[in-house]
Every structure is written in structure tokens, then in C-alpha cells.
PDB file of N, CA and C in Angstrom:
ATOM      1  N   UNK A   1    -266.690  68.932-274.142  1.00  0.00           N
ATOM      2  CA  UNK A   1    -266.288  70.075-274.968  1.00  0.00           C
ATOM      3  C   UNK A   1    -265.874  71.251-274.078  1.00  0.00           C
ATOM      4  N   UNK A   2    -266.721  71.827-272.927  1.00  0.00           N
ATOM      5  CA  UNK A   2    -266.365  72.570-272.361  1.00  0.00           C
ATOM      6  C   UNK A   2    -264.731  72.308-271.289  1.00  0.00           C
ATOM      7  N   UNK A   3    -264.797  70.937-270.946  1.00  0.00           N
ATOM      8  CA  UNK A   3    -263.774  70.857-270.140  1.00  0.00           C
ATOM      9  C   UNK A   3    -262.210  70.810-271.252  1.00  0.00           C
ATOM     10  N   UNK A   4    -262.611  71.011-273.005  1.00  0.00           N
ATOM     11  CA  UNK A   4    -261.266  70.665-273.600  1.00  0.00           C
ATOM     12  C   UNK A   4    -261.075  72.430-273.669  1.00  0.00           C
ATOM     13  N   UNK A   5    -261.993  72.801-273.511  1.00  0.00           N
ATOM     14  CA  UNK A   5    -262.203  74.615-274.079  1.00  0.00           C
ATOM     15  C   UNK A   5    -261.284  75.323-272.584  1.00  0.00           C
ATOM     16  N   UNK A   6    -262.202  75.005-271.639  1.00  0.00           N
ATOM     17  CA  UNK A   6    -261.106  75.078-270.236  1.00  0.00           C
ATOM     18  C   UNK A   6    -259.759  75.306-270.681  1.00  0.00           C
ATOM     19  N   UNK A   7    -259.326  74.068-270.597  1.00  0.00           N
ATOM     20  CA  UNK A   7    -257.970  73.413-270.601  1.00  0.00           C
ATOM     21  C   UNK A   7    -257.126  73.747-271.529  1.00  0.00           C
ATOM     22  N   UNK A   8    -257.511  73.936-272.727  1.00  0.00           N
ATOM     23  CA  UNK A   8    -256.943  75.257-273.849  1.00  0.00           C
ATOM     24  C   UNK A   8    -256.750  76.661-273.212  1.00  0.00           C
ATOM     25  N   UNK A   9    -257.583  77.120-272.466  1.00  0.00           N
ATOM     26  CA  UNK A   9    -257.890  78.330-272.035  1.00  0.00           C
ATOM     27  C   UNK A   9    -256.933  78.698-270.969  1.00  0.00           C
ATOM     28  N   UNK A  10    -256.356  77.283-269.977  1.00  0.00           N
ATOM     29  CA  UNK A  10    -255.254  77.751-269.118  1.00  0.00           C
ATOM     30  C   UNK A  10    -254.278  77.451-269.745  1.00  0.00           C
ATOM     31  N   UNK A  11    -253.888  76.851-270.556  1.00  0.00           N
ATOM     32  CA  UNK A  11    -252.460  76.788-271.275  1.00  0.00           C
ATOM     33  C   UNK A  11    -252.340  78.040-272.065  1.00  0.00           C
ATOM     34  N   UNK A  12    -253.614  78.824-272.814  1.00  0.00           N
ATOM     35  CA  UNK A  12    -252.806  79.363-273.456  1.00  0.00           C
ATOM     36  C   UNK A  12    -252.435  80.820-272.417  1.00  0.00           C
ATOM     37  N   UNK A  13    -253.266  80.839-271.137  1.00  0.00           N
ATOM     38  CA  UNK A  13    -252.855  81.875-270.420  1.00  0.00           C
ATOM     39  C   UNK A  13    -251.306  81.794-269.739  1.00  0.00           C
ATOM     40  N   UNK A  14    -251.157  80.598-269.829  1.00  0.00           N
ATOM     41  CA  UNK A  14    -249.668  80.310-268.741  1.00  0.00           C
ATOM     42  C   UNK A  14    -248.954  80.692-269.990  1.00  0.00           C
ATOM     43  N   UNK A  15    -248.587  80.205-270.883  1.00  0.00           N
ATOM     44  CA  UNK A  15    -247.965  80.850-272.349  1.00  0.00           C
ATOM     45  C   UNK A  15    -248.225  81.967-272.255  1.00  0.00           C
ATOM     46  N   UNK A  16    -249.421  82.647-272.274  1.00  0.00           N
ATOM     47  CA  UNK A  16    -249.185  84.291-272.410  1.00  0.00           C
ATOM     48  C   UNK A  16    -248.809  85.087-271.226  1.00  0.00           C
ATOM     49  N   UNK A  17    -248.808  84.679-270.015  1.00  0.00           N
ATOM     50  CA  UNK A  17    -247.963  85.220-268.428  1.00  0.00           C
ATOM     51  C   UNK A  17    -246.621  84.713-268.570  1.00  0.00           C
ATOM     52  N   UNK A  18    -246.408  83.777-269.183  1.00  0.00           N
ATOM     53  CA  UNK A  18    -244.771  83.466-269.704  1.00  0.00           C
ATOM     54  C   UNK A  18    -244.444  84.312-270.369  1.00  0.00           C
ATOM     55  N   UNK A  19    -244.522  84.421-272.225  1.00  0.00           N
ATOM     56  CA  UNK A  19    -243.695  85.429-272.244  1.00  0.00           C
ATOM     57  C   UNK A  19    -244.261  86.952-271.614  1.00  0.00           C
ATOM     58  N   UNK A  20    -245.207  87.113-270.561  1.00  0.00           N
ATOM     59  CA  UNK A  20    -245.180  88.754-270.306  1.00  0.00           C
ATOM     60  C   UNK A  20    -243.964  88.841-269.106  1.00  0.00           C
ATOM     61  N   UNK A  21    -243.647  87.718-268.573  1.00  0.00           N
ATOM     62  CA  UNK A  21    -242.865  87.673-267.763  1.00  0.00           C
ATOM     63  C   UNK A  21    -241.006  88.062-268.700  1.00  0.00           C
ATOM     64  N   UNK A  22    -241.625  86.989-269.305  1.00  0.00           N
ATOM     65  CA  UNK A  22    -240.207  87.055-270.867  1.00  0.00           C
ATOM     66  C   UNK A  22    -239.929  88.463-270.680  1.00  0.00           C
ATOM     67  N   UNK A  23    -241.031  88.807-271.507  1.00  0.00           N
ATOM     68  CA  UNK A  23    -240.386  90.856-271.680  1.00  0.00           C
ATOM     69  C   UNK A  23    -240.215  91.970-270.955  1.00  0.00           C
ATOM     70  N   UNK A  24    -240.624  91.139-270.135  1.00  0.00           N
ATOM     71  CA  UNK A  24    -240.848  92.546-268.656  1.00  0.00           C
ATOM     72  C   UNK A  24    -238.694  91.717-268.806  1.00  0.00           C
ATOM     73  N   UNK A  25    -238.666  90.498-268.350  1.00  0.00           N
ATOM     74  CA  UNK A  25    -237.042  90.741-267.674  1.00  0.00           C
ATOM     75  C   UNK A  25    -236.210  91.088-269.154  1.00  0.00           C
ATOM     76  N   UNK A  26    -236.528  90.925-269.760  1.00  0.00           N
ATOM     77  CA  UNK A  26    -236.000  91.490-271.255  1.00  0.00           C
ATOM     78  C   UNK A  26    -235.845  92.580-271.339  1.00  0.00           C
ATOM     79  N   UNK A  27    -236.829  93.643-271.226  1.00  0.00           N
ATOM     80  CA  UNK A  27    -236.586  95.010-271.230  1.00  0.00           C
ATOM     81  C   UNK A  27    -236.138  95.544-270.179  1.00  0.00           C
ATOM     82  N   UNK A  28    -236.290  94.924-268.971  1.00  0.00           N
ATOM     83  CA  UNK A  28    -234.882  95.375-267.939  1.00  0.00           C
ATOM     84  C   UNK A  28    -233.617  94.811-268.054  1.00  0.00           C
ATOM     85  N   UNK A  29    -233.573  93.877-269.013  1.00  0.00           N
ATOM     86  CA  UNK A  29    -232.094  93.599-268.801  1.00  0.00           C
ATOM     87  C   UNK A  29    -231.573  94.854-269.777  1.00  0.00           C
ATOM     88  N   UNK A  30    -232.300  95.120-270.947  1.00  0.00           N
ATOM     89  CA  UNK A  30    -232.133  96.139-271.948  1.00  0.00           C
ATOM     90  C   UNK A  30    -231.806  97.254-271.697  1.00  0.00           C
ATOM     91  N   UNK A  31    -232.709  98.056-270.850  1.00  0.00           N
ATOM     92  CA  UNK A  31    -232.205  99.428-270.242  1.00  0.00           C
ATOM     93  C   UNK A  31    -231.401  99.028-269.032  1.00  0.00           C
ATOM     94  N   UNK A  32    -231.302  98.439-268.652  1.00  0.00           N
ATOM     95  CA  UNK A  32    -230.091  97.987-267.362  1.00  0.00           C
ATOM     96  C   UNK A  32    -230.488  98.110-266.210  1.00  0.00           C
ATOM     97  N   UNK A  33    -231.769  98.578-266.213  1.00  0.00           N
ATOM     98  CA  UNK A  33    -233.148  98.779-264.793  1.00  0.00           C
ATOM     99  C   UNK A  33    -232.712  97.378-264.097  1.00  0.00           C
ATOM    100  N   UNK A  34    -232.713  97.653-262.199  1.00  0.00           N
ATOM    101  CA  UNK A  34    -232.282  96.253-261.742  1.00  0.00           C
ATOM    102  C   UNK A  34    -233.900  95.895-261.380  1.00  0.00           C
TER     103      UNK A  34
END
């Protein structure tokens, strides 16, 4: 149980450093910031 709780726990962090990555280049492409 603990090792499925883990393993949920890094996927859903790589998904959530994905899109923070997403919007960070999103909102620089937006304001035109290089």
C-alpha cells in the first residue's frame, strides 16, 4: 500500500512540475519576456 501511495505521489508531482513548467513558458511567451 505504501509503495502504490509512493508511486502516485511521484507521478502526480512530475504532472504538477510539468504544467508549472507549462505556464512559466506560457506566460513568457505571452508578455514576450525572453
Amino acid at each position: 500500500m505504501i509503495g502504490v501511495l509512493s508511486v502516485s505521489m511521484a507521478i502526480a508531482s512530475k504532472i504538477i512540475t510539468r504544467n508549472t513548467w507549462y505556464d512559466y513558458f506560457a506566460t513568457q511567451k505571452t508578455t514576450g519576456e525572453v
